[in-house]
Structures are given as structure tokens and as C-alpha cells.
Protein backbone atom coordinates (compact mmCIF):
# COMPACT_ATOMS: atom_id res chain seq x y z
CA UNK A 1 -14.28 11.81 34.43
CA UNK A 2 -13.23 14.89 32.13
CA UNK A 3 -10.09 14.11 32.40
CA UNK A 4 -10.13 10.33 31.57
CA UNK A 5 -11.81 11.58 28.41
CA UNK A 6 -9.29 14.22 27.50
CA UNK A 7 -6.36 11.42 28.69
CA UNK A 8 -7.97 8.99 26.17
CA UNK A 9 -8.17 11.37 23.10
CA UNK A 10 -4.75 12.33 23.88
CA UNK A 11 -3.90 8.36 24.03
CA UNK A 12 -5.93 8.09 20.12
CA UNK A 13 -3.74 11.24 18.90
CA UNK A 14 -0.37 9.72 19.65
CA UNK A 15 -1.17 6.34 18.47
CA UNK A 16 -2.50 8.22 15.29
CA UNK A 17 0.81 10.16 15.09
CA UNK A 18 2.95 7.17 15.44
CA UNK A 19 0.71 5.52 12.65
CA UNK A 20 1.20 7.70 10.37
CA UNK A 21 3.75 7.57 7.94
CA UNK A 22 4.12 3.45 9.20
CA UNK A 23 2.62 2.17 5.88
CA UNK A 24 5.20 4.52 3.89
CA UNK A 25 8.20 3.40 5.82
CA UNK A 26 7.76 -0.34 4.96
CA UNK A 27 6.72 -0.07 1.62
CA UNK A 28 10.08 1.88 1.08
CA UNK A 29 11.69 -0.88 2.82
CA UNK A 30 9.95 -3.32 1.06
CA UNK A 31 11.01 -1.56 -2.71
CA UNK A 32 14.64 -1.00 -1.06
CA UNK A 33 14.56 -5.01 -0.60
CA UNK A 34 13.25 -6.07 -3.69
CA UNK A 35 15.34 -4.60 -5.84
CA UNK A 36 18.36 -5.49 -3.64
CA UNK A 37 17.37 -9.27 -3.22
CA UNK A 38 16.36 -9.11 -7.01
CA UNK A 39 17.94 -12.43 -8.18
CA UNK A 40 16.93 -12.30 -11.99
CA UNK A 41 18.90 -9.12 -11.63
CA UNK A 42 21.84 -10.17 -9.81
CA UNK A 43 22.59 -12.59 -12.18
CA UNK A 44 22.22 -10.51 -14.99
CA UNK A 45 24.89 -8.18 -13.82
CA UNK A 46 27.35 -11.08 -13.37
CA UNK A 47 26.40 -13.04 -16.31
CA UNK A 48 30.14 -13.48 -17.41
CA UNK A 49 31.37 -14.15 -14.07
CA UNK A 50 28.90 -16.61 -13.50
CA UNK A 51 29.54 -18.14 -16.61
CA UNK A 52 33.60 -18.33 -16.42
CA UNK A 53 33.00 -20.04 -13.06
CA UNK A 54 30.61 -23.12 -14.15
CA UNK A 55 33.39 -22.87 -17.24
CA UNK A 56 36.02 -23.73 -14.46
CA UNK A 57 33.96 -26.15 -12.79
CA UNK A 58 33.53 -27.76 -15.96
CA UNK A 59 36.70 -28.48 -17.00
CA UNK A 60 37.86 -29.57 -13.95
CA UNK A 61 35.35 -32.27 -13.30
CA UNK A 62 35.51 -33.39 -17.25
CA UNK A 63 38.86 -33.75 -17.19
CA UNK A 64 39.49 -34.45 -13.31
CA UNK A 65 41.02 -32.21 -10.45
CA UNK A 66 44.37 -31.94 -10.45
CA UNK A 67 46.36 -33.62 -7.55
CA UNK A 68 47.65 -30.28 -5.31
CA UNK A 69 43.67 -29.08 -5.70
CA UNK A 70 42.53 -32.31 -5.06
CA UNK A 71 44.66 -32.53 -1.27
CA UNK A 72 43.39 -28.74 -0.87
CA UNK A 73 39.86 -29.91 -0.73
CA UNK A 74 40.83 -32.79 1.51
CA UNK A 75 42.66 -31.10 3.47
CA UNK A 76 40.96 -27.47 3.52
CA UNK A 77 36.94 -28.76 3.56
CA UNK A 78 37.40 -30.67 7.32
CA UNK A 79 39.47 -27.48 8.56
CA UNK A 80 37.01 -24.97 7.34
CA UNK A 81 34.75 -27.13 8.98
CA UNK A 82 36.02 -27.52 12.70
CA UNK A 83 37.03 -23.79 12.48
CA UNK A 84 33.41 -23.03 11.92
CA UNK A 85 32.37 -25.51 14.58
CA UNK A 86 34.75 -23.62 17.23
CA UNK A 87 34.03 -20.75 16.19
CA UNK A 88 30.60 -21.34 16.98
CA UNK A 89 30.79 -22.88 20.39
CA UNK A 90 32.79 -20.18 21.47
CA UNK A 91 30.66 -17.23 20.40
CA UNK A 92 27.22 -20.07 22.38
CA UNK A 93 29.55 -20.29 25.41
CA UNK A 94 30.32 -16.51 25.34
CA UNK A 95 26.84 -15.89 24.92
CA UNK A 96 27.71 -13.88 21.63
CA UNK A 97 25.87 -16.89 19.27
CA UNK A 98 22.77 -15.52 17.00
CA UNK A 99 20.80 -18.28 18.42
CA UNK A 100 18.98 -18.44 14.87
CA UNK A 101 18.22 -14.23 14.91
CA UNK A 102 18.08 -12.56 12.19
CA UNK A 103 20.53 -9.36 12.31
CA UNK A 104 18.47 -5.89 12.36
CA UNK A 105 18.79 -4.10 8.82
């Protein structure tokens, strides 16, 4: 029996080890992500960009899209589309597809 005592100390001394430190880690992780996923922030730092770009957007719906960007989208959009589609069936039937998994960090 002594030594399924001293085995189950042992047992509460490594779990305690490999606690410790745990709560740390993932509030690190959790500051690391915050400010990383920060949106307010983000789109502070591209302000201008973000503002030239719904400038764009602007002008072209107000004063229509030109003809060669018009066929672009029509012709781009459903291409972008079935190469995504393939893309994805071959990476399912090469058993390479995320299957809705979030990539490790």
C-alpha cells in the first residue's frame, strides 16, 4: 500500500507541475490575440486606405462600371469560383481538406 500512496503523490506533483504556469500561457495568448484581432485598431491604421477604396467603389457604382471591368467581373467571378470549387474537391478527395478545422496558431 506504501507505494500506491507515494505513486499517487507523485501522480498530484506532476499534474501540479504541468498546471502551473497554464493560466499564464493563455492569458498571454489571449493579450497576443486581442490586440492582433483588434478591429477598432486595424481600421485605424488603414483609415486612408480604407477610405480611397469605398472612394473607388463609389464612383464606380455612381457613375457605372466601365465595360472591360464590367466583362472582368463576368468573366473572372464564375472562374474564381469553379477554381475554388476544384480546388476544394481535390484537396476532400486527397484527404488534404480542413474538414471545417481550425489551423493550430
Amino acid at each position: 500500500m506504501p507505494d500506491v500512496d507515494i505513486e499517487k503523490k507523485q501522480v498530484e506533483r506532476a499534474i501540479e507541475r504541468a498546471r502551473d504556469g497554464v493560466s499564464e500561457r493563455i492569458d498571454e495568448l489571449d493579450r497576443r490575440l486581442r490586440t492582433t484581432l483588434d478591429v477598432k485598431t486595424f481600421a485605424s491604421e488603414h483609415a486612408p486606405q480604407l477610405i480611397a477604396g469605398g472612394a473607388a467603389v463609389g464612383f464606380l457604382v455612381g457613375f457605372g462600371f466601365p465595360k472591360p471591368l464590367r466583362r472582368l467581373i463576368q468573366f473572372g467571378v464564375p472562374v474564381a469560383l469553379i477554381a475554388y470549387k476544384v480546388k476544394k474537391a481535390r484537396d476532400k478527395a486527397a484527404g488534404n481538406g480542413s474538414g471545417g478545422e481550425y489551423e493550430p496558431l
